[in-house]
PDB file of N, CA and C in Angstrom:
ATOM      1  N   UNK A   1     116.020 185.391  96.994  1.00  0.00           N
ATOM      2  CA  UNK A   1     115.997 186.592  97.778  1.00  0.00           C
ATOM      3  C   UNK A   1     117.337 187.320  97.715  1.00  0.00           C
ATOM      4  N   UNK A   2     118.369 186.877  97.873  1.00  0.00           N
ATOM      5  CA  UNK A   2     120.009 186.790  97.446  1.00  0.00           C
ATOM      6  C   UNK A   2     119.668 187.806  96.471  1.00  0.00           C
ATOM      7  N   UNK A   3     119.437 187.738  95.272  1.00  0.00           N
ATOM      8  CA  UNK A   3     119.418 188.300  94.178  1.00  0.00           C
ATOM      9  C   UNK A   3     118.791 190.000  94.270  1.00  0.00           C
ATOM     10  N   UNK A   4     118.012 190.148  95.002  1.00  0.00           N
ATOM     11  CA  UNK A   4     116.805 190.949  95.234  1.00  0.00           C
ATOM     12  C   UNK A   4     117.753 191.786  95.966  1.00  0.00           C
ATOM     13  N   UNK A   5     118.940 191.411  96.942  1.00  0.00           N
ATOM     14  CA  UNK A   5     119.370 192.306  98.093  1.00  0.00           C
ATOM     15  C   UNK A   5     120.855 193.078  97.672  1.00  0.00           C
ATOM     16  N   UNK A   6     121.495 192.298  96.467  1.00  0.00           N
ATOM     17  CA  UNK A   6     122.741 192.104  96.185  1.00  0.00           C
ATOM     18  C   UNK A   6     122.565 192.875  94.762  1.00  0.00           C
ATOM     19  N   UNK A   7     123.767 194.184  94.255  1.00  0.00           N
ATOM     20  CA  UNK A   7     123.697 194.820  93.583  1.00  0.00           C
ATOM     21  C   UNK A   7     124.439 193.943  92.541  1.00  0.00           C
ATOM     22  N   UNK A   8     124.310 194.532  90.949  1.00  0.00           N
ATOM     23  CA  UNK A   8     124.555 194.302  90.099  1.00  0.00           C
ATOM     24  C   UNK A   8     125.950 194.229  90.244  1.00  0.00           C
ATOM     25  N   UNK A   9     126.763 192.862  89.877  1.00  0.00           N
ATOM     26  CA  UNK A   9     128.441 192.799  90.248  1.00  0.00           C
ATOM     27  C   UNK A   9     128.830 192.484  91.593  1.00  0.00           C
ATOM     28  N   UNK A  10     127.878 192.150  92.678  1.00  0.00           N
ATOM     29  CA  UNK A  10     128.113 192.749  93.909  1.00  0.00           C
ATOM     30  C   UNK A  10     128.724 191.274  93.941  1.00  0.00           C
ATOM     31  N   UNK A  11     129.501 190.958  95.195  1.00  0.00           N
ATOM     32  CA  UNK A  11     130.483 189.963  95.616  1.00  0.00           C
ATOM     33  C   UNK A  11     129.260 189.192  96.395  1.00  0.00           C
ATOM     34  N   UNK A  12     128.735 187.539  96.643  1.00  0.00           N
ATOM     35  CA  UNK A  12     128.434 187.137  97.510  1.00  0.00           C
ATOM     36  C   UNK A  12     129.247 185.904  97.831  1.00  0.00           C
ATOM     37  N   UNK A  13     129.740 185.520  99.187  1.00  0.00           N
ATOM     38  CA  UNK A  13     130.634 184.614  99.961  1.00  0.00           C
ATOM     39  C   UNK A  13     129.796 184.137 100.812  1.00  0.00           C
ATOM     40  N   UNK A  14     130.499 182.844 100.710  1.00  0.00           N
ATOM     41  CA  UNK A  14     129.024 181.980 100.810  1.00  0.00           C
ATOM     42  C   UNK A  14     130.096 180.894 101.447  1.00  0.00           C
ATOM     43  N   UNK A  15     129.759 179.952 102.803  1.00  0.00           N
ATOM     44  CA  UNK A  15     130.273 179.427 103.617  1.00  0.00           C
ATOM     45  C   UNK A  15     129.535 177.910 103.673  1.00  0.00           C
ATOM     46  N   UNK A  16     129.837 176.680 103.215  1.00  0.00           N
ATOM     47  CA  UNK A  16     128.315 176.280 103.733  1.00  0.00           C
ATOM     48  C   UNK A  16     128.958 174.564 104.230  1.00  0.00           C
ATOM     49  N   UNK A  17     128.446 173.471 104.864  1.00  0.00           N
ATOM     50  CA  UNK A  17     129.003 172.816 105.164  1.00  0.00           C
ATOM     51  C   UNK A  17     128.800 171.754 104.055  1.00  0.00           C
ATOM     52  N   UNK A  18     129.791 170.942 103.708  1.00  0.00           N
ATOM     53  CA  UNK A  18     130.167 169.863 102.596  1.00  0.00           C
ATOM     54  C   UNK A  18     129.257 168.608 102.686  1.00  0.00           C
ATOM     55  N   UNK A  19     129.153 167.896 101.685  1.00  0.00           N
ATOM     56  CA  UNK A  19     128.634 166.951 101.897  1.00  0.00           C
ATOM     57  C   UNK A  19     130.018 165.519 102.171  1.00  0.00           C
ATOM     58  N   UNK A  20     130.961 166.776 102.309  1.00  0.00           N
ATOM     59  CA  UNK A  20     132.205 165.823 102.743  1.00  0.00           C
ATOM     60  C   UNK A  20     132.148 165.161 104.080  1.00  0.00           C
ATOM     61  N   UNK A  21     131.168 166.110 105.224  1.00  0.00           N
ATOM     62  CA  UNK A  21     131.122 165.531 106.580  1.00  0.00           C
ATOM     63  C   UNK A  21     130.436 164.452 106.623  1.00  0.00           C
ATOM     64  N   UNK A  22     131.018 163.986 107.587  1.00  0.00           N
ATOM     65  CA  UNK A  22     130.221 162.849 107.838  1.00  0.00           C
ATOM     66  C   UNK A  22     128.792 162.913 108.667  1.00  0.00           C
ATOM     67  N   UNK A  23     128.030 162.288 108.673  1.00  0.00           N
ATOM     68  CA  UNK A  23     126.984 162.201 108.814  1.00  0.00           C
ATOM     69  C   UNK A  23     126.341 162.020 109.965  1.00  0.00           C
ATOM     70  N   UNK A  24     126.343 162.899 111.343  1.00  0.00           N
ATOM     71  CA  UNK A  24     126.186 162.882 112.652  1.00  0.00           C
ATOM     72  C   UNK A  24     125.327 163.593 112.890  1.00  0.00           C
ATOM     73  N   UNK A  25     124.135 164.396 111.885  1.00  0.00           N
ATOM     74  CA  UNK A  25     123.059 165.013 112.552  1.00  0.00           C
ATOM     75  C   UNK A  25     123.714 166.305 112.230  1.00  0.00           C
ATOM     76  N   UNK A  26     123.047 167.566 112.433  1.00  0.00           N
ATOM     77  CA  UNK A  26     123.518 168.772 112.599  1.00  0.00           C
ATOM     78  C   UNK A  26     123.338 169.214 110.933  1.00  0.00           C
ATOM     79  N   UNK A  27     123.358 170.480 110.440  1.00  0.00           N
ATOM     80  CA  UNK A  27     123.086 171.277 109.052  1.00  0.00           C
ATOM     81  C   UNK A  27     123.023 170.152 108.268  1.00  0.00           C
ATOM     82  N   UNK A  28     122.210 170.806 107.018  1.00  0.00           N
ATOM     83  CA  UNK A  28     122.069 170.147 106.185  1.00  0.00           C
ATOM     84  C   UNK A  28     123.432 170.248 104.988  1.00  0.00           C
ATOM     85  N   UNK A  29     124.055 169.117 104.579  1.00  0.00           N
ATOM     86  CA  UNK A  29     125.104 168.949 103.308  1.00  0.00           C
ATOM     87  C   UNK A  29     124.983 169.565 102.274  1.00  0.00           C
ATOM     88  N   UNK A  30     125.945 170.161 101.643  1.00  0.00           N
ATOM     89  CA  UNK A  30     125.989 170.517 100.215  1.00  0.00           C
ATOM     90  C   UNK A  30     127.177 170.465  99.276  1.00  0.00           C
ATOM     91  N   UNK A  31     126.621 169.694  97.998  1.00  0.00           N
ATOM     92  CA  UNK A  31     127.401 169.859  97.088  1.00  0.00           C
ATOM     93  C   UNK A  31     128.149 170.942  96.520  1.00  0.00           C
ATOM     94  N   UNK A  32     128.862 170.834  95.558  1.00  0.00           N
ATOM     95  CA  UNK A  32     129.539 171.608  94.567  1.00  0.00           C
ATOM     96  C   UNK A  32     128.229 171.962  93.269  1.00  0.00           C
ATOM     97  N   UNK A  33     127.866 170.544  92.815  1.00  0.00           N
ATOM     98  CA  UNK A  33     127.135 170.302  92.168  1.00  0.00           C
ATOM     99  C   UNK A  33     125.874 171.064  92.096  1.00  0.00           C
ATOM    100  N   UNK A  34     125.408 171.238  93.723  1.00  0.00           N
ATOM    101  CA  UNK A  34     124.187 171.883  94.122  1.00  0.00           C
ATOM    102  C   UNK A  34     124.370 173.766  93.890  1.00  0.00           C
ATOM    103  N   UNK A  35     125.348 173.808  94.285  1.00  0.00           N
ATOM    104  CA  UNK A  35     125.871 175.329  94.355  1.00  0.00           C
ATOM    105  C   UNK A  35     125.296 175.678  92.706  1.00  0.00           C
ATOM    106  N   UNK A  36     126.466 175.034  92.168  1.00  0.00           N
ATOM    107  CA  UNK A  36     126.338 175.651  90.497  1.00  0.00           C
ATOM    108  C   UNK A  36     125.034 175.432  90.163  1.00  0.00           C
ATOM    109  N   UNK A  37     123.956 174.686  90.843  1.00  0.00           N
ATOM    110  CA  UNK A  37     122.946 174.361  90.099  1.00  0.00           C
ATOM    111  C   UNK A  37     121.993 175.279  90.512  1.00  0.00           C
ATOM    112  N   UNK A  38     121.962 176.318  91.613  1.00  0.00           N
ATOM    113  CA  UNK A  38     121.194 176.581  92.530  1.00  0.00           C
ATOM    114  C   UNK A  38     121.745 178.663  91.720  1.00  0.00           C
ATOM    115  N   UNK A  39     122.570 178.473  91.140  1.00  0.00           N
ATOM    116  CA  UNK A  39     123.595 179.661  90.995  1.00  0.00           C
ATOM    117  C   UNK A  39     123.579 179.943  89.874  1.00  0.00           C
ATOM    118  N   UNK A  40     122.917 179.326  88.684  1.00  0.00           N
ATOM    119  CA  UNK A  40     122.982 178.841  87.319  1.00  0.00           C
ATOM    120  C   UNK A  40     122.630 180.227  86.884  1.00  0.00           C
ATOM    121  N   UNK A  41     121.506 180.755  87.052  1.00  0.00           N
ATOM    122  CA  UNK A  41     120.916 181.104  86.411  1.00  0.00           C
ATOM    123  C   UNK A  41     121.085 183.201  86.897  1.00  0.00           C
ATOM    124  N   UNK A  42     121.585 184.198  86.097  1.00  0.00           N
ATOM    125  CA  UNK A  42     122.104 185.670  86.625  1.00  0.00           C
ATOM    126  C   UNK A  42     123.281 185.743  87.392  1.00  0.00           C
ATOM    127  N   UNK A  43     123.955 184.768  87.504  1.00  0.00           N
ATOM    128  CA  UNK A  43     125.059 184.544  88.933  1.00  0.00           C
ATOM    129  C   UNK A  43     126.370 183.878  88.058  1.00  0.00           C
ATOM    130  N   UNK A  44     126.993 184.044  88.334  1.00  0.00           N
ATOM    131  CA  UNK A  44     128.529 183.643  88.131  1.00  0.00           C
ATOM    132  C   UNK A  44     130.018 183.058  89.155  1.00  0.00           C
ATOM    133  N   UNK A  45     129.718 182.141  89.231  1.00  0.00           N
ATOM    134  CA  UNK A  45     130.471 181.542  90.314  1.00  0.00           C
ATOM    135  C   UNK A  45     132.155 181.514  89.488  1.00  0.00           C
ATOM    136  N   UNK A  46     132.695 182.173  90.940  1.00  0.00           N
ATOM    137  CA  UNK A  46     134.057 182.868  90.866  1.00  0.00           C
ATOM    138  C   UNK A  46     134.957 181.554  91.097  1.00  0.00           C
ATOM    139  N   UNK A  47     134.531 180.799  92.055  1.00  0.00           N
ATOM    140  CA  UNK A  47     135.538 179.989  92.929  1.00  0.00           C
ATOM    141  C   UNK A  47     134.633 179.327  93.884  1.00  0.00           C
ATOM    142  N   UNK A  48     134.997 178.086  94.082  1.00  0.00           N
ATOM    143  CA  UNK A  48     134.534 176.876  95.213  1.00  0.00           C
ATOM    144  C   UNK A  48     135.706 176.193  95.856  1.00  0.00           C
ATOM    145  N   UNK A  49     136.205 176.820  97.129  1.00  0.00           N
ATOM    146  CA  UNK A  49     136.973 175.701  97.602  1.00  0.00           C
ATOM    147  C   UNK A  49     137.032 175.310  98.988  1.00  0.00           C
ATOM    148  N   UNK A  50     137.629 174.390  99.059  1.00  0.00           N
ATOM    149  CA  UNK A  50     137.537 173.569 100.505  1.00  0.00           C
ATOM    150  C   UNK A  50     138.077 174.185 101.212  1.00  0.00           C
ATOM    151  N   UNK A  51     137.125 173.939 102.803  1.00  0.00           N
ATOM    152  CA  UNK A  51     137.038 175.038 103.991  1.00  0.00           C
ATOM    153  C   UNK A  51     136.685 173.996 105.395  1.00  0.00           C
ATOM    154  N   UNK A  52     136.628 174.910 106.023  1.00  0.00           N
ATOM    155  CA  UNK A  52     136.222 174.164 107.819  1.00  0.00           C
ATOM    156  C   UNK A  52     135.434 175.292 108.345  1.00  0.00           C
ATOM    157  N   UNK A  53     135.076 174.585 109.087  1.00  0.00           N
ATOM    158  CA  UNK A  53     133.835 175.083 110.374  1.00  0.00           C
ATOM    159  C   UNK A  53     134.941 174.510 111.410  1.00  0.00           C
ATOM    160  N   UNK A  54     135.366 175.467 112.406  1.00  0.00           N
ATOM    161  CA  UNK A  54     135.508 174.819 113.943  1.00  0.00           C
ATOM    162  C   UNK A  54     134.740 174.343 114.545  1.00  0.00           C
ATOM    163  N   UNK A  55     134.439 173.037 115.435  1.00  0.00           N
ATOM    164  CA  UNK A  55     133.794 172.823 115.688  1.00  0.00           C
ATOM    165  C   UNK A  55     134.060 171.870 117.102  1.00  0.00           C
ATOM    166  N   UNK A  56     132.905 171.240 118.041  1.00  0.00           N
ATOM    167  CA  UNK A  56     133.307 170.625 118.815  1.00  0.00           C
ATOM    168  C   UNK A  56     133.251 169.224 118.696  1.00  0.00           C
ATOM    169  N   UNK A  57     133.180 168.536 117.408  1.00  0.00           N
ATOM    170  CA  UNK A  57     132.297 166.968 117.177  1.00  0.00           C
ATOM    171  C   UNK A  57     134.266 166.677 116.947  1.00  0.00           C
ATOM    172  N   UNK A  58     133.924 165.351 117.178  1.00  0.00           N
ATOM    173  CA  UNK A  58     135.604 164.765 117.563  1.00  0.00           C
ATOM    174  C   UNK A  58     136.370 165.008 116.326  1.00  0.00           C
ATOM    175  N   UNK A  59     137.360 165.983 116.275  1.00  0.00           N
ATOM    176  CA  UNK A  59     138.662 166.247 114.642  1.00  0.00           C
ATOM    177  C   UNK A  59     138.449 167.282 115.648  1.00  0.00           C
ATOM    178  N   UNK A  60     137.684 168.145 115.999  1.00  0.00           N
ATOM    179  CA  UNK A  60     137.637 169.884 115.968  1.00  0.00           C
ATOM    180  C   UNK A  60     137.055 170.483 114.952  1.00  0.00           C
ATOM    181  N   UNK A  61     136.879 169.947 113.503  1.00  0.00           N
ATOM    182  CA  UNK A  61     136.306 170.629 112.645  1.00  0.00           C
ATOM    183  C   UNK A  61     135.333 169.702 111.583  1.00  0.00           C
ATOM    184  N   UNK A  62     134.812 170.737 110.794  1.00  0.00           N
ATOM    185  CA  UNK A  62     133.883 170.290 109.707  1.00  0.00           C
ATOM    186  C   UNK A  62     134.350 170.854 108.629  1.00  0.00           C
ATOM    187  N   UNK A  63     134.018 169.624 107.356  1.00  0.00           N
ATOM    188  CA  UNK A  63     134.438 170.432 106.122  1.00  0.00           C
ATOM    189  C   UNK A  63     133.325 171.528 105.678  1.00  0.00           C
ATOM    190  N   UNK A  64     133.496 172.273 104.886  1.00  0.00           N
ATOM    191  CA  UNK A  64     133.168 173.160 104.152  1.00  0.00           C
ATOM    192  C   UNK A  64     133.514 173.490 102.727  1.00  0.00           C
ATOM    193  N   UNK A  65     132.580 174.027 102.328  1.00  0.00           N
ATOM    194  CA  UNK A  65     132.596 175.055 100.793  1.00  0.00           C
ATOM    195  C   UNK A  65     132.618 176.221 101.045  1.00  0.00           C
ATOM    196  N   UNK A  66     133.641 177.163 100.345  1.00  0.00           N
ATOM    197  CA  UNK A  66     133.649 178.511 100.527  1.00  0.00           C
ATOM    198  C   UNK A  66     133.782 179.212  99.228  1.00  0.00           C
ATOM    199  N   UNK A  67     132.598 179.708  98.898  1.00  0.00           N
ATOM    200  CA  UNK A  67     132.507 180.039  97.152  1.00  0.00           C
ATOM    201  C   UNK A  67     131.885 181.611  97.435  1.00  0.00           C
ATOM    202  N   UNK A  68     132.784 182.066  96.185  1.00  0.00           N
ATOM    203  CA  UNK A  68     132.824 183.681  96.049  1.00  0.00           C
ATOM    204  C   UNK A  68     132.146 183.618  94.562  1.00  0.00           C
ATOM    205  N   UNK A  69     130.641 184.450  94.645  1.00  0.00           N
ATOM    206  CA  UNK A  69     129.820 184.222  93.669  1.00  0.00           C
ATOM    207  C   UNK A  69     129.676 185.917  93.062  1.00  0.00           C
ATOM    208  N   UNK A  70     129.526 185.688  91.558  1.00  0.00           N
ATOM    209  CA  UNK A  70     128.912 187.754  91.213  1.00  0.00           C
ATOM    210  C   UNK A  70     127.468 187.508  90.975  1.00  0.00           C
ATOM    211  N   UNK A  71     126.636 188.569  91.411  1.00  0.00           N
ATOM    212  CA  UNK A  71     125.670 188.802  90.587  1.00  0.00           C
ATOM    213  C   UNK A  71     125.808 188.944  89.229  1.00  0.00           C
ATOM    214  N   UNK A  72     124.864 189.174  88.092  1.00  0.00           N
ATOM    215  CA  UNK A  72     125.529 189.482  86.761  1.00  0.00           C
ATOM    216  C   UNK A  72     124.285 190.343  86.802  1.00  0.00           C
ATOM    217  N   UNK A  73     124.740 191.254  85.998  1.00  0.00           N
ATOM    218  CA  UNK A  73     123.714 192.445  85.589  1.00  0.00           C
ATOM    219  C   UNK A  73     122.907 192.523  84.887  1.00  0.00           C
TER     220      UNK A  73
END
């Protein structure tokens, strides 16, 4: 659907939680692996890097992926 809404070149930033967290219930995990695989195909991934969610589960935070993707034309 991504594809459908997002112009040719257009920037999408994309936030999502890691499969670095640990495992207490709450969103579902995601790879690096999954990204590129999910992204493969008209899309061009710019950058993937490690991020946080604030949060209230004991640290204060959650890891994250924060990847800046292009459409391709």
């Amino acid at each position: 659907m991504t594809r459908a809404i997002l112009e040719a070149d257009g920037d999408l930033y994309l936030r999502c939680f890691s499969e670095r967290v640990p495992n207490w219930g709450g969103p579902r995990r995601v790879t690096q692996a999954e990204l590129r695989a999910v992204f493969a195909d008209g899309w061009r991934i710019e950058s993937i890097d490690p991020g946080r969610f604030e949060t209230t589960i004991p640290g204060g935070f959650a890891r994250a992926w924060l990847a800046r993707i292009v459409r391709l034309g």
